[in-house]
N, C-alpha and C. Protein backbone atom coordinates (compact mmCIF):
# COMPACT_ATOMS: atom_id res chain seq x y z
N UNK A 1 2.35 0.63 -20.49
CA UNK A 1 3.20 1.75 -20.15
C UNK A 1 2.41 2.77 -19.35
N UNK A 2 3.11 3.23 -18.55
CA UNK A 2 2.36 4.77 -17.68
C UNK A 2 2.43 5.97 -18.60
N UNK A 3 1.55 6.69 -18.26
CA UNK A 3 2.11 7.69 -19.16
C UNK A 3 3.01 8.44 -18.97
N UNK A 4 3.65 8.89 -18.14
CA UNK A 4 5.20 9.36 -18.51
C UNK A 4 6.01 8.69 -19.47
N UNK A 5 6.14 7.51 -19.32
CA UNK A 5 6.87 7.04 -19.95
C UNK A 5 6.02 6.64 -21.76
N UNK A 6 4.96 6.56 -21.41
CA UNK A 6 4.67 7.74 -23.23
C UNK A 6 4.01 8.39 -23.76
N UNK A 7 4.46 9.59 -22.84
CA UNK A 7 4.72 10.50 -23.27
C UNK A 7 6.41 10.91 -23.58
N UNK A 8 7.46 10.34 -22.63
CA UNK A 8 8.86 10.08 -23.14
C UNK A 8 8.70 9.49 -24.58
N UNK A 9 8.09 8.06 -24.74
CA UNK A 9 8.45 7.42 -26.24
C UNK A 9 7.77 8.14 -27.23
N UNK A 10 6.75 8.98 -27.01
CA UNK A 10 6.22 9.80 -28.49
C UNK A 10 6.91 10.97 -28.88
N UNK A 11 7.77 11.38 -27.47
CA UNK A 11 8.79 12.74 -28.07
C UNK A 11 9.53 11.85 -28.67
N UNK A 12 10.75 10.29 -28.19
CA UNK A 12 12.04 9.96 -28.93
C UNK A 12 10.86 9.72 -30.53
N UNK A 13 9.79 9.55 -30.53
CA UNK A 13 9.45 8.96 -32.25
C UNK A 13 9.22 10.41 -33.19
N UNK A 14 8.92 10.88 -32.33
CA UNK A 14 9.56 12.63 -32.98
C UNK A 14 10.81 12.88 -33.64
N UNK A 15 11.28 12.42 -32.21
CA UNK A 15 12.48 13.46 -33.31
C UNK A 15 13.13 12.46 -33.67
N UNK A 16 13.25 10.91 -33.69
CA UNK A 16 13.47 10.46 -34.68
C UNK A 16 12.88 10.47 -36.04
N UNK A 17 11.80 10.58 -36.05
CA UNK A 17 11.30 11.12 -37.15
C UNK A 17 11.36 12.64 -38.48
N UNK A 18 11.57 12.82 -36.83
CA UNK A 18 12.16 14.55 -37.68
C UNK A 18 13.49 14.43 -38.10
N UNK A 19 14.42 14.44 -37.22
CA UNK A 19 16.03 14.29 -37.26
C UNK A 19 16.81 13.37 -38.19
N UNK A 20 16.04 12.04 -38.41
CA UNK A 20 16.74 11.00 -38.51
C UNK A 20 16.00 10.37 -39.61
N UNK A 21 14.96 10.32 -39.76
CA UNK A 21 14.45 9.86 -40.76
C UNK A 21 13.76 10.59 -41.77
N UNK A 22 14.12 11.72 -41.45
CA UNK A 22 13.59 12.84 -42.52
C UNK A 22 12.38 12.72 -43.01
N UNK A 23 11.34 12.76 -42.36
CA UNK A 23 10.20 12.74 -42.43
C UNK A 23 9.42 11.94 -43.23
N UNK A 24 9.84 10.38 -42.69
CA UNK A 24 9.45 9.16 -43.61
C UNK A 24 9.40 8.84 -42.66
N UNK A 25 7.28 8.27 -42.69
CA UNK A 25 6.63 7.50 -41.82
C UNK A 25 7.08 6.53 -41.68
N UNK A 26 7.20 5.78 -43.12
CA UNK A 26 7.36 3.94 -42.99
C UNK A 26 8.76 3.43 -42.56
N UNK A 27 9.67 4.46 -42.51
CA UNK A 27 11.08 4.17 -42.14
C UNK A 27 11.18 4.05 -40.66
N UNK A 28 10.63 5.20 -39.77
CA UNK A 28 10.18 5.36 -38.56
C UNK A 28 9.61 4.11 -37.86
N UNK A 29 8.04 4.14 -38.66
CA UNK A 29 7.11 2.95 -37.89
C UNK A 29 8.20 1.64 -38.10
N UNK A 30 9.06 1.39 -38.90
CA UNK A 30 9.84 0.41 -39.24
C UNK A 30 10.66 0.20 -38.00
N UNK A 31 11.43 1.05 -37.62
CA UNK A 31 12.09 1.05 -36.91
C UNK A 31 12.27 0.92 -35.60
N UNK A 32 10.54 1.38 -35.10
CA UNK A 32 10.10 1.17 -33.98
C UNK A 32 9.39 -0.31 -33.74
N UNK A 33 9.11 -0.78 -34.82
CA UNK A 33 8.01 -2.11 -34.62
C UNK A 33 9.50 -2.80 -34.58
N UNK A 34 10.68 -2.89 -34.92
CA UNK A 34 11.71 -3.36 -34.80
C UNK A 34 12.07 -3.78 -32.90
N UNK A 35 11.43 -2.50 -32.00
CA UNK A 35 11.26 -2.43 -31.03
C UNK A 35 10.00 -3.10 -30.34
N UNK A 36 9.09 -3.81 -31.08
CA UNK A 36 7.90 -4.59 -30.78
C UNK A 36 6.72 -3.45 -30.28
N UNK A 37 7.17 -2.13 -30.65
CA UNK A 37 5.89 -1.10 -30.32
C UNK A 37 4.91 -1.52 -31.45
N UNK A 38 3.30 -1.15 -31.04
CA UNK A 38 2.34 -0.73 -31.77
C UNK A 38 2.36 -0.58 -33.15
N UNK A 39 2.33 -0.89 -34.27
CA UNK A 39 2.66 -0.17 -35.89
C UNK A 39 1.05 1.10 -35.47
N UNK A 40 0.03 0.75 -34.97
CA UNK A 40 -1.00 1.49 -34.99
C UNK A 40 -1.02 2.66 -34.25
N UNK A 41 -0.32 2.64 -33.02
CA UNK A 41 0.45 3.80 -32.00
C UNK A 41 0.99 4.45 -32.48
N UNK A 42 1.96 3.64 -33.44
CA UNK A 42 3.33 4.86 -33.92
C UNK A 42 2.52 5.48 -35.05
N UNK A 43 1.16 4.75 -35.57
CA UNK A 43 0.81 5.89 -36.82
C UNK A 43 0.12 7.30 -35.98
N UNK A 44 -0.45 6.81 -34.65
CA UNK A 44 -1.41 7.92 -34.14
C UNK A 44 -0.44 8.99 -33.73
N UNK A 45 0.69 8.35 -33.16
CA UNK A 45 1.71 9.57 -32.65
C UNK A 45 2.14 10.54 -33.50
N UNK A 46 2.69 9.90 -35.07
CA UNK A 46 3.26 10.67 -35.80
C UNK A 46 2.22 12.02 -36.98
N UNK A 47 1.02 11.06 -36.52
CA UNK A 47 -0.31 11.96 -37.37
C UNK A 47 -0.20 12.84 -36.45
N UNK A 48 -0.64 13.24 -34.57
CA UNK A 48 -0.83 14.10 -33.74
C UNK A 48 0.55 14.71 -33.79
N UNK A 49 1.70 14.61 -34.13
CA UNK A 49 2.70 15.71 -34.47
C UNK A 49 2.84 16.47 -35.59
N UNK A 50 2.45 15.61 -37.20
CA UNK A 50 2.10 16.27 -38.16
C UNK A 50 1.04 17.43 -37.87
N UNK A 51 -0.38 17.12 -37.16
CA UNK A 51 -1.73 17.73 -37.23
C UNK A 51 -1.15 19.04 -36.23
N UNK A 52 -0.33 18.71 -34.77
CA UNK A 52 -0.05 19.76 -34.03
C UNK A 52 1.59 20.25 -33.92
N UNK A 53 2.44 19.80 -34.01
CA UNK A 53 3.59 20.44 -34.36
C UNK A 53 4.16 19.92 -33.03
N UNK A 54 4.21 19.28 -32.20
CA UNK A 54 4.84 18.77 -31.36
C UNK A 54 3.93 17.41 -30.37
N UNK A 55 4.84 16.63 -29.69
CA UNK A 55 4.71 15.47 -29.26
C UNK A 55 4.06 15.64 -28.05
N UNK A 56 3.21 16.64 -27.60
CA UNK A 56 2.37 16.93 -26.34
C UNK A 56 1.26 16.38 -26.25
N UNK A 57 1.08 15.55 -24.86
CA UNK A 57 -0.54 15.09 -24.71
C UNK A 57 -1.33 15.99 -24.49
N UNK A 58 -2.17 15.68 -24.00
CA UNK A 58 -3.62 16.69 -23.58
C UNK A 58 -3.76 16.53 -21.77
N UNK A 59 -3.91 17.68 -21.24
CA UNK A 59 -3.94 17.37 -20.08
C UNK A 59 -5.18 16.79 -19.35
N UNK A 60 -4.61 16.11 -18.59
CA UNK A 60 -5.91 14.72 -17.89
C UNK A 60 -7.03 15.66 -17.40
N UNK A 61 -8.14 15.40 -17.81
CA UNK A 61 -9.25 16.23 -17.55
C UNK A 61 -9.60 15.63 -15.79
N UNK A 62 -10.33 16.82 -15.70
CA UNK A 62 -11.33 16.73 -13.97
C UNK A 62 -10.64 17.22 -13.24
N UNK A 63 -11.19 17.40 -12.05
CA UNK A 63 -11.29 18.82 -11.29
C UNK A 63 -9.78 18.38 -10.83
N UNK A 64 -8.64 19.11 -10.27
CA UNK A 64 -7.56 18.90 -9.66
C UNK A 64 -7.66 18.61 -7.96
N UNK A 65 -6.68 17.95 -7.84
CA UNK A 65 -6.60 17.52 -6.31
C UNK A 65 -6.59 18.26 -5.93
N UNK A 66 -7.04 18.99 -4.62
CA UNK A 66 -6.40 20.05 -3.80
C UNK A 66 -6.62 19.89 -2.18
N UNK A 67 -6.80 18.64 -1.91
CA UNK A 67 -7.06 18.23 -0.19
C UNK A 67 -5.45 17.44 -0.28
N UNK A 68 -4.84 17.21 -1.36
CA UNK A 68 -3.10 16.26 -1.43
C UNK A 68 -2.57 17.25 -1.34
N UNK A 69 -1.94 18.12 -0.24
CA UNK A 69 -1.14 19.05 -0.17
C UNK A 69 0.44 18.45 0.75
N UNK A 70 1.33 18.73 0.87
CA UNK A 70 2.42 18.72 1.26
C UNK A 70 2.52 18.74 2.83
N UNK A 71 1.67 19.38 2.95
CA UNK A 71 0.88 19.64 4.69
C UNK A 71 0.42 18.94 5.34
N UNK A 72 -0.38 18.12 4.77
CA UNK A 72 -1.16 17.26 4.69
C UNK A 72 -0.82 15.93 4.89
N UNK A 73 -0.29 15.36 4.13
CA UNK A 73 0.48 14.23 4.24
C UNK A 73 1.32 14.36 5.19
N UNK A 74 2.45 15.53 5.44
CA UNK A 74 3.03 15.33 6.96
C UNK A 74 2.35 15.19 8.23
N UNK A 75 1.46 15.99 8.54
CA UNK A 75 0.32 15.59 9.37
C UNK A 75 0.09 14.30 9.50
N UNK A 76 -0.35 13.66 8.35
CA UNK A 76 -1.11 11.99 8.19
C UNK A 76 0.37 11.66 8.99
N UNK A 77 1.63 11.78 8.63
CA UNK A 77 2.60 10.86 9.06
C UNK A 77 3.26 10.80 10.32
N UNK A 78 2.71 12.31 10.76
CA UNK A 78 3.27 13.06 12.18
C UNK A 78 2.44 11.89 12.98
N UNK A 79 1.32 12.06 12.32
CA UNK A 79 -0.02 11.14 13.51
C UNK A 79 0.53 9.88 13.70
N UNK A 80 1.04 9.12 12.61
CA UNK A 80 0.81 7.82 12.79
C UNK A 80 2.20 7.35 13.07
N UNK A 81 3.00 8.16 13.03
CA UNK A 81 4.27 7.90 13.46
C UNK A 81 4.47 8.14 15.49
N UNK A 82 3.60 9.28 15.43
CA UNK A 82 3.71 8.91 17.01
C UNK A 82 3.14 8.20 17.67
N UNK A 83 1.70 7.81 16.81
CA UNK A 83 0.85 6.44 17.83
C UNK A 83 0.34 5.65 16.13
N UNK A 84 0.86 4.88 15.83
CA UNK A 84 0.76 3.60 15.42
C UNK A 84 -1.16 3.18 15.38
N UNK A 85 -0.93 3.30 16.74
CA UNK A 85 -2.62 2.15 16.55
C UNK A 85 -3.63 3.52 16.81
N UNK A 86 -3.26 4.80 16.25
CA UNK A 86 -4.67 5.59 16.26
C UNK A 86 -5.58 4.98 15.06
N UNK A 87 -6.66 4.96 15.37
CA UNK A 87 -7.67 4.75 14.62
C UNK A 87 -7.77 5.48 13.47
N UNK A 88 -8.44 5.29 12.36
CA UNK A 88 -8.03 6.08 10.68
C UNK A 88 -9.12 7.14 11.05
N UNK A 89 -10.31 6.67 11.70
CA UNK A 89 -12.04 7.40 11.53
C UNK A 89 -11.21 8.41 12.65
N UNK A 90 -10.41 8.41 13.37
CA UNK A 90 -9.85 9.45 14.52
C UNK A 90 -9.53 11.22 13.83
N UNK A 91 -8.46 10.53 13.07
CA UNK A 91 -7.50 11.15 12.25
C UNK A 91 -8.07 11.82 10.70
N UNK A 92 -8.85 11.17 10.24
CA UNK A 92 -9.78 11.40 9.17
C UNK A 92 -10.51 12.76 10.11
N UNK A 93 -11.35 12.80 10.79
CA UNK A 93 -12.36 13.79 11.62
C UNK A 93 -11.61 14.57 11.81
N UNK A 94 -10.53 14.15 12.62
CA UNK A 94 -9.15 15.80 12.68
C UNK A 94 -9.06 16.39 12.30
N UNK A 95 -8.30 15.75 10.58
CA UNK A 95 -7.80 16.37 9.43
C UNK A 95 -9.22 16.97 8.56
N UNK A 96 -10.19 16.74 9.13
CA UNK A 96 -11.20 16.92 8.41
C UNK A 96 -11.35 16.40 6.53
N UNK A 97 -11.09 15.29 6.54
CA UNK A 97 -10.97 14.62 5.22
C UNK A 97 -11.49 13.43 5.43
N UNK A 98 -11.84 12.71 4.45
CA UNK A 98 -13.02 11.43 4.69
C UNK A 98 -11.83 10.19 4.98
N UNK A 99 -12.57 9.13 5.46
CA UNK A 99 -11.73 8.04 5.79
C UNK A 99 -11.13 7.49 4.60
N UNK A 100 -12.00 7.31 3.63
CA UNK A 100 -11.43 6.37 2.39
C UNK A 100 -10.41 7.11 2.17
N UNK A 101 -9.96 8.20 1.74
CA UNK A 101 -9.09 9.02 1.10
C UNK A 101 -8.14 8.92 2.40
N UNK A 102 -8.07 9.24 3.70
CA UNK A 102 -6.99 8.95 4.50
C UNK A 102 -6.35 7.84 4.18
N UNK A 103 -7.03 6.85 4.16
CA UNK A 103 -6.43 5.48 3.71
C UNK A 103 -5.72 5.62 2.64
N UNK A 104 -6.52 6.11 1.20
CA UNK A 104 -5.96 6.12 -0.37
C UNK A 104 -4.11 6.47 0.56
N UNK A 105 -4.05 7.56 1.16
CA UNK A 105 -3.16 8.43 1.31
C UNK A 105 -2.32 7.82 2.07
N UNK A 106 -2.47 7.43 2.98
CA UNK A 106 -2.04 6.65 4.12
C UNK A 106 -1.02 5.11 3.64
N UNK A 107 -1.75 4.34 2.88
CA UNK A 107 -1.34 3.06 2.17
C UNK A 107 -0.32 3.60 1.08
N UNK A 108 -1.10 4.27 -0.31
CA UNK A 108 -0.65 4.11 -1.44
C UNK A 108 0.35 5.17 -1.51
N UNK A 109 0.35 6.36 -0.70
CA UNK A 109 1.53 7.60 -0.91
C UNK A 109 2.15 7.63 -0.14
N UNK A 110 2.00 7.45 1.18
CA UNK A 110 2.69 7.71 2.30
C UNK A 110 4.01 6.26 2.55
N UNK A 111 3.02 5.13 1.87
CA UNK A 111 3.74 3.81 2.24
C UNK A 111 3.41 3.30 4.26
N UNK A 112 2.57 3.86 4.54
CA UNK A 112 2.58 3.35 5.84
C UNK A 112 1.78 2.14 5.69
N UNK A 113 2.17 1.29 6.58
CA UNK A 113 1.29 -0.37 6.19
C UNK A 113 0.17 0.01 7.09
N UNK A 114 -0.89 -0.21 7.37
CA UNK A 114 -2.42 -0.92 7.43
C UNK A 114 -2.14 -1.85 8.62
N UNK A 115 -2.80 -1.58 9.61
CA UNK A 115 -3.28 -3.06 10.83
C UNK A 115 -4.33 -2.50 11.13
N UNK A 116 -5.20 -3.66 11.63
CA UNK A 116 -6.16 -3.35 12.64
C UNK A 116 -5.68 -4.17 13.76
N UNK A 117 -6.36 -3.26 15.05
CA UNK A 117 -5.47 -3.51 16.27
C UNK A 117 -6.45 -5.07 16.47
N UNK A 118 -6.07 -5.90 17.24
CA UNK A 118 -6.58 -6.89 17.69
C UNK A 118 -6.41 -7.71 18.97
N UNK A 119 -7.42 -8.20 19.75
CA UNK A 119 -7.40 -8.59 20.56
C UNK A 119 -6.81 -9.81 21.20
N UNK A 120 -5.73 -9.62 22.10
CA UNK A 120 -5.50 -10.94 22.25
C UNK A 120 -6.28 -11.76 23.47
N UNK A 121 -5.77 -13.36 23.58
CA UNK A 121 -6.38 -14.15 24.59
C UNK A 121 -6.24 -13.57 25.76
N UNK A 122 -7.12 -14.41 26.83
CA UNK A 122 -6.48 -13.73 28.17
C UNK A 122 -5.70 -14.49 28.94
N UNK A 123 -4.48 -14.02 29.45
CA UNK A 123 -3.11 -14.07 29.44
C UNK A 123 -3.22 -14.33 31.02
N UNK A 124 -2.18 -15.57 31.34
CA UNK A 124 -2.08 -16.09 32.55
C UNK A 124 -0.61 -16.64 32.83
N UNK A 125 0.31 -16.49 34.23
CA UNK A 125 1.15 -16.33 33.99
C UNK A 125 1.76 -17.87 33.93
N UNK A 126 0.92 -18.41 33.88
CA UNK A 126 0.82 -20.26 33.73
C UNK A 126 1.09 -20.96 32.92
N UNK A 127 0.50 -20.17 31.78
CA UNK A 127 0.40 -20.49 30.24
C UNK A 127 1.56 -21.76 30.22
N UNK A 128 2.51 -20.61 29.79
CA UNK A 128 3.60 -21.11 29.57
C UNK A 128 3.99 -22.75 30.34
N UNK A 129 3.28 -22.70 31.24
CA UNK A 129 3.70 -24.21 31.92
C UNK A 129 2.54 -25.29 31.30
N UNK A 130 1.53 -25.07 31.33
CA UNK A 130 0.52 -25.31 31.01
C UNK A 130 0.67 -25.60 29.35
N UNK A 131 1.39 -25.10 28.56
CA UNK A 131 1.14 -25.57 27.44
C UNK A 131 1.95 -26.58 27.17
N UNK A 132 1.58 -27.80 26.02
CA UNK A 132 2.09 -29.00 25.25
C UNK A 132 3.64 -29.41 24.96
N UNK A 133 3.67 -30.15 25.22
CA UNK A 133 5.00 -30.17 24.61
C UNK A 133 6.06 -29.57 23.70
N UNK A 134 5.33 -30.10 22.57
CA UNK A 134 5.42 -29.54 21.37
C UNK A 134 5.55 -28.07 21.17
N UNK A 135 4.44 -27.37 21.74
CA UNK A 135 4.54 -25.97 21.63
C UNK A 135 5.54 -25.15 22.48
N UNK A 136 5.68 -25.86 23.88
CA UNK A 136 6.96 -25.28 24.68
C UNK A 136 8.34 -25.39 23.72
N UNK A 137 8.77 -26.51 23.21
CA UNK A 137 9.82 -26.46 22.21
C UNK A 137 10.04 -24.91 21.24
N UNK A 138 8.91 -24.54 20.25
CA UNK A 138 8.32 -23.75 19.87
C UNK A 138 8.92 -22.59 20.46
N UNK A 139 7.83 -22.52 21.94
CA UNK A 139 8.22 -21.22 22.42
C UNK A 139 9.65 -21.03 22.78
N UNK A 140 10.59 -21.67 23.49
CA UNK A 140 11.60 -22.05 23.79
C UNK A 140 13.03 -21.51 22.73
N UNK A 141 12.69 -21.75 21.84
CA UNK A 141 12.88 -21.43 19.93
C UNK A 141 13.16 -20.35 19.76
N UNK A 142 11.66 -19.66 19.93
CA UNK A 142 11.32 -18.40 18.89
C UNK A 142 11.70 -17.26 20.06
N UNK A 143 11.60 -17.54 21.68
CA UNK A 143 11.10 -16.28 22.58
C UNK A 143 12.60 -16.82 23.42
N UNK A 144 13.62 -17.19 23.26
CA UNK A 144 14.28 -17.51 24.47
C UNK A 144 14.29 -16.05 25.57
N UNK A 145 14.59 -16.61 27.16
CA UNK A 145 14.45 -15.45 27.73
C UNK A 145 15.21 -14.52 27.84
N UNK A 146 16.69 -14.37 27.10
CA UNK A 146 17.42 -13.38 27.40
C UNK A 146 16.93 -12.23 26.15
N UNK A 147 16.15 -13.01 25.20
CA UNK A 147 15.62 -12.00 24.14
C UNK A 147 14.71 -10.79 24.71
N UNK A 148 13.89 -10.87 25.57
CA UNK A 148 12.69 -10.27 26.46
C UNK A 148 11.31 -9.87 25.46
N UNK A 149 11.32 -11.35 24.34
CA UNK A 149 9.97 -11.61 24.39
C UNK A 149 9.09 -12.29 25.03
N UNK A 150 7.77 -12.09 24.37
CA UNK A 150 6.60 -12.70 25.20
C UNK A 150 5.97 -13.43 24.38
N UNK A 151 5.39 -14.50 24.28
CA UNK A 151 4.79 -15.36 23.45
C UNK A 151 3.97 -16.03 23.92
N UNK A 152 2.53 -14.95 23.27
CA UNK A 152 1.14 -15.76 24.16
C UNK A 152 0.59 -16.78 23.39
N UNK A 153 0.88 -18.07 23.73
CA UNK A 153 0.27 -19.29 23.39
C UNK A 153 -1.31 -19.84 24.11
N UNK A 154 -2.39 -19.94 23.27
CA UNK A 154 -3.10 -20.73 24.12
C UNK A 154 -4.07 -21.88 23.37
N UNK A 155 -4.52 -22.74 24.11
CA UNK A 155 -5.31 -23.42 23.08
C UNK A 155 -6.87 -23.80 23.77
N UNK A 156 -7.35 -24.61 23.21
CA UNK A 156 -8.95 -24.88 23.78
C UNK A 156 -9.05 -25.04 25.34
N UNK A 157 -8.09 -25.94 26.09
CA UNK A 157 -8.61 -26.29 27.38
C UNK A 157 -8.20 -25.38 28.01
N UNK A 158 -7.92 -24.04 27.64
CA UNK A 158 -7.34 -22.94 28.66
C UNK A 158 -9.06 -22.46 28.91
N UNK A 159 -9.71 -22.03 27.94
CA UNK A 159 -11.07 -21.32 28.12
C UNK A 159 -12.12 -21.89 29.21
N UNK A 160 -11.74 -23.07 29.11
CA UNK A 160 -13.14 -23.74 29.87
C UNK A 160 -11.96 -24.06 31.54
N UNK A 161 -11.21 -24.05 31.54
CA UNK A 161 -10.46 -23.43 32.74
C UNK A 161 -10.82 -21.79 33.37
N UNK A 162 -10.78 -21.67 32.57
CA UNK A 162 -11.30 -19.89 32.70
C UNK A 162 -12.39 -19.35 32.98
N UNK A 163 -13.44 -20.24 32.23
CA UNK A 163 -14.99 -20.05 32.19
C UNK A 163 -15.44 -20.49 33.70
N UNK A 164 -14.54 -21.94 34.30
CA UNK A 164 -14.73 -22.42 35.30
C UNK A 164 -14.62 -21.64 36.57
N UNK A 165 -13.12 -20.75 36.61
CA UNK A 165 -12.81 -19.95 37.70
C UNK A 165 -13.80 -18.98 37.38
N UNK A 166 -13.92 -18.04 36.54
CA UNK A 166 -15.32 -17.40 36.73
C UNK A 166 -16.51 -17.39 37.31
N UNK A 167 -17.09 -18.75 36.95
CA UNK A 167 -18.11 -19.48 37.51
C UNK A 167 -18.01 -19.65 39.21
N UNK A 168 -17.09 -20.41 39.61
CA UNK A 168 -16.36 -20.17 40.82
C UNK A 168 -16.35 -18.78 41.92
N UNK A 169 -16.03 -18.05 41.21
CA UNK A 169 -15.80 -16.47 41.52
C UNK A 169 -17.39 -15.88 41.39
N UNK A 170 -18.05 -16.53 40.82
CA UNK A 170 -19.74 -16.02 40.56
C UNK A 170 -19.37 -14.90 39.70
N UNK A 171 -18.63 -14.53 38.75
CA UNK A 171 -18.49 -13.58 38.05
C UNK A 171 -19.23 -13.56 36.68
N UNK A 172 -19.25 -15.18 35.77
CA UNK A 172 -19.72 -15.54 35.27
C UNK A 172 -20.76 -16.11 35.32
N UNK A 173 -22.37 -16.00 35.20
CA UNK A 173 -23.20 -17.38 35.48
C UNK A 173 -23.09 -17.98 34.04
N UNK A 174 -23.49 -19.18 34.22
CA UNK A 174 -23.22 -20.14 32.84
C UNK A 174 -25.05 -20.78 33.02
């Protein structure tokens, strides 16, 4: 369980306890293990209401957040909503807050998903003729052209085609 939710079930064993069972432990813990809770939980809960007079936890110790502001997080979302592929180490330096914690913030509160940008092959307007059978089917499939995708396919003998015109061009020495 999270603790909200018990801290919800140690108030209902309260005041069932108080209200309803008139202040009989074993009727209580009975009633709850009926519910497959703890028998050892429900004794600690009902001792910390006897000892303090109500069903209150203790508040979570250590220092409080105070870089999670409301401000803050819109910012994180302003950024990444208008450019997608800014870098985290960009935006972190901005906001002046460390990267890990942009992220914590970024992923787990905000819900924005995570990419790293990546490089694709290098792209020729050939490809497409140039590739296999099999894979033209494929592309044919997934990219038809009235959709106005692009689908960069390539495989091994494109590179050493490539490496070659380079070579050719003296751009590359090999």
């Amino acid at each position: 369980m999270k603790r909200a939710e018990r801290e919800s079930f140690a108030q209902r064993v309260c005041h069932y306890y108080e209200h309803i069972a008139n202040k009989d432990k074993f009727r209580t813990v009975c009633h709850f293990a009926d519910e497959n809770q703890n028998r050892r939980s429900l004794y600690n809960i009902l001792s910390r209401y006897e000892r303090t007079g109500n069903s209150n936890y203790k508040k979570i110790s250590g220092r409080p957040v105070s870089k999670r502001t409301q401000k803050l997080c819109s910012a994180i979302e302003k950024m990444f909503k208008n450019d997608p592929n800014t870098p985290e180490r960009a935006v972190a330096a901005k906001l002046d807050i460390c990267q890990s914690y942009l992220h914590e913030l970024k992923v787990k509160r905000l819900g924005i998903n995570a990419h790293k940008c990546k490089t694709v092959p290098y792209y020729t307007h050939d490809q497409k003729v140039r590739a296999k059978t099999a894979c033209r089917k494929i592309v044919d499939k997934r990219a038809p052209k009235q959709s106005g995708k692009i689908i960069v396919m390539d495989d091994e003998t494109s590179w050493l085609l490539i490496l070659l015109t380079f070579q050719e061009q003296s751009i590359l020495p090999l």
